[in-house]
Protein backbone atom coordinates (compact mmCIF):
# COMPACT_ATOMS: atom_id res chain seq x y z
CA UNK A 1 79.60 103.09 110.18
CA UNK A 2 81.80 106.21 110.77
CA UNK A 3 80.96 109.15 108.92
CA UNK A 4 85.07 109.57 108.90
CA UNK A 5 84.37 106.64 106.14
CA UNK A 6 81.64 108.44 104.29
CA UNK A 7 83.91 111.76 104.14
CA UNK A 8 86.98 109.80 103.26
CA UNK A 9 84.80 107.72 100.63
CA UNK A 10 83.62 110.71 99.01
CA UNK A 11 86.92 112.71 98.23
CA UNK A 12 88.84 109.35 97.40
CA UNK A 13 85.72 109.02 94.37
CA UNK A 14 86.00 112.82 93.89
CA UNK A 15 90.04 112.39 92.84
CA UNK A 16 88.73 110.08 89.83
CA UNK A 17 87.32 113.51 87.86
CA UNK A 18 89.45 115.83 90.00
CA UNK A 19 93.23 114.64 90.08
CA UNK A 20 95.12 117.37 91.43
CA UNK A 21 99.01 116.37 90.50
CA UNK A 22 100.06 116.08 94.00
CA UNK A 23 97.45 113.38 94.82
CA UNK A 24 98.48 109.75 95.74
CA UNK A 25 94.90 108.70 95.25
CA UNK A 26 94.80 110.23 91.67
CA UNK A 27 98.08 108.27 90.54
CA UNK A 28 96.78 105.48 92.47
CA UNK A 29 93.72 105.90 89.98
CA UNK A 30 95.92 105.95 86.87
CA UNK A 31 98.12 103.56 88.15
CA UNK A 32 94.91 101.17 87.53
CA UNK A 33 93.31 98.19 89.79
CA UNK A 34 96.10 96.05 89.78
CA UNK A 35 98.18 98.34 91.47
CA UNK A 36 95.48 99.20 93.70
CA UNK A 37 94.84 95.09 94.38
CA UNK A 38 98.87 95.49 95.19
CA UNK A 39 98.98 97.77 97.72
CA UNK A 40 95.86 96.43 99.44
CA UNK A 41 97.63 92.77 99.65
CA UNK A 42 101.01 95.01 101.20
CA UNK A 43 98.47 96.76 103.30
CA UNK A 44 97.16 93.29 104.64
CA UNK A 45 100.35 91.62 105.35
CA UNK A 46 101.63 94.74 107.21
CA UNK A 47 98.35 94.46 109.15
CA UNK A 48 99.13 90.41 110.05
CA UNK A 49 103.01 91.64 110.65
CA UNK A 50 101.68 94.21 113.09
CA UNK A 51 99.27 92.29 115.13
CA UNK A 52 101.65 89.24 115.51
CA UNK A 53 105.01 91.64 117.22
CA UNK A 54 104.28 95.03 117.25
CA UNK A 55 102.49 97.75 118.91
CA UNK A 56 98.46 98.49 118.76
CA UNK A 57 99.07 101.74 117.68
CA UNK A 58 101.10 100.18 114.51
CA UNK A 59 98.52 97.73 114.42
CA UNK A 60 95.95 100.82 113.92
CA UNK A 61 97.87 102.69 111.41
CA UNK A 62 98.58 99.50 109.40
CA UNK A 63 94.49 98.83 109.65
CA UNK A 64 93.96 102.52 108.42
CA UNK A 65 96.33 101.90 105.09
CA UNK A 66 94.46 98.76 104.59
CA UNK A 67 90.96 100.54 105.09
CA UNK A 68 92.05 103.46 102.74
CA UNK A 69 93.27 101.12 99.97
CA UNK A 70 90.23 98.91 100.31
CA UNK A 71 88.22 102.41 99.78
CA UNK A 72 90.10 103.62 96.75
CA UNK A 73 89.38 99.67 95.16
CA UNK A 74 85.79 100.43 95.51
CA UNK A 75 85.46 104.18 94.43
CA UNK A 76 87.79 102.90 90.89
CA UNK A 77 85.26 99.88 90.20
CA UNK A 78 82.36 102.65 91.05
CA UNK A 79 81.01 100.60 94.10
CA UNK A 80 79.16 102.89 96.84
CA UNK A 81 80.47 102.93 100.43
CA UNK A 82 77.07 102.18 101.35
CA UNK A 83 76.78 99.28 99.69
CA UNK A 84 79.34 97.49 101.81
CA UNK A 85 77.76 99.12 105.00
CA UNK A 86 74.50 97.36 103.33
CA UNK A 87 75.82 94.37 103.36
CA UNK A 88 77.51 94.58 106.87
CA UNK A 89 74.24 95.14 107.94
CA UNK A 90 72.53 92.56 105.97
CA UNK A 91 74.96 90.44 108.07
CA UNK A 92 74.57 91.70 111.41
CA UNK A 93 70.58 90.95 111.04
């Protein structure tokens, strides 16, 4: 995968120890997982509401919200990036 993901993976996990006030991903973090399993399921519907009348471009920044929610969900349960590249690959094979 993109090492965009890797880098974005990384400083989402890093605002778990290091939550600088101004961060969304730090009060995302405190918020706690069910307000991180909320925004993910808004992040999916805007995705469907995107693809099904609107533009590719909102289609790609509605996939990017979705992507960077799913990535904060596994950084606060302590699941590695890698281990859902793992298993893409396991897939692929």
């Amino acid at each position: 995968m993109s090492e965009i993901l890797n880098q974005l993976y990384a400083t989402i996990a890093s605002r778990k120890t290091n939550a600088p006030p101004d961060s969304y991903t730090a009060r995302l973090f405190a918020a706690g997982e069910n307000e991180i399993v909320k925004k993910i399921g808004e992040e999916a519907i805007e995705v469907i509401v995107a693809a099904k009348g609107q533009s590719d471009e909102r289609v790609v920044s509605e996939m990017a919200d979705l992507m960077y929610h799913a990535l904060v969900l596994l950084a606060a349960r302590g699941i590695a990036w890698r281990a859902v590249e793992a298993e893409l690959a396991r897939r692929f094979r």
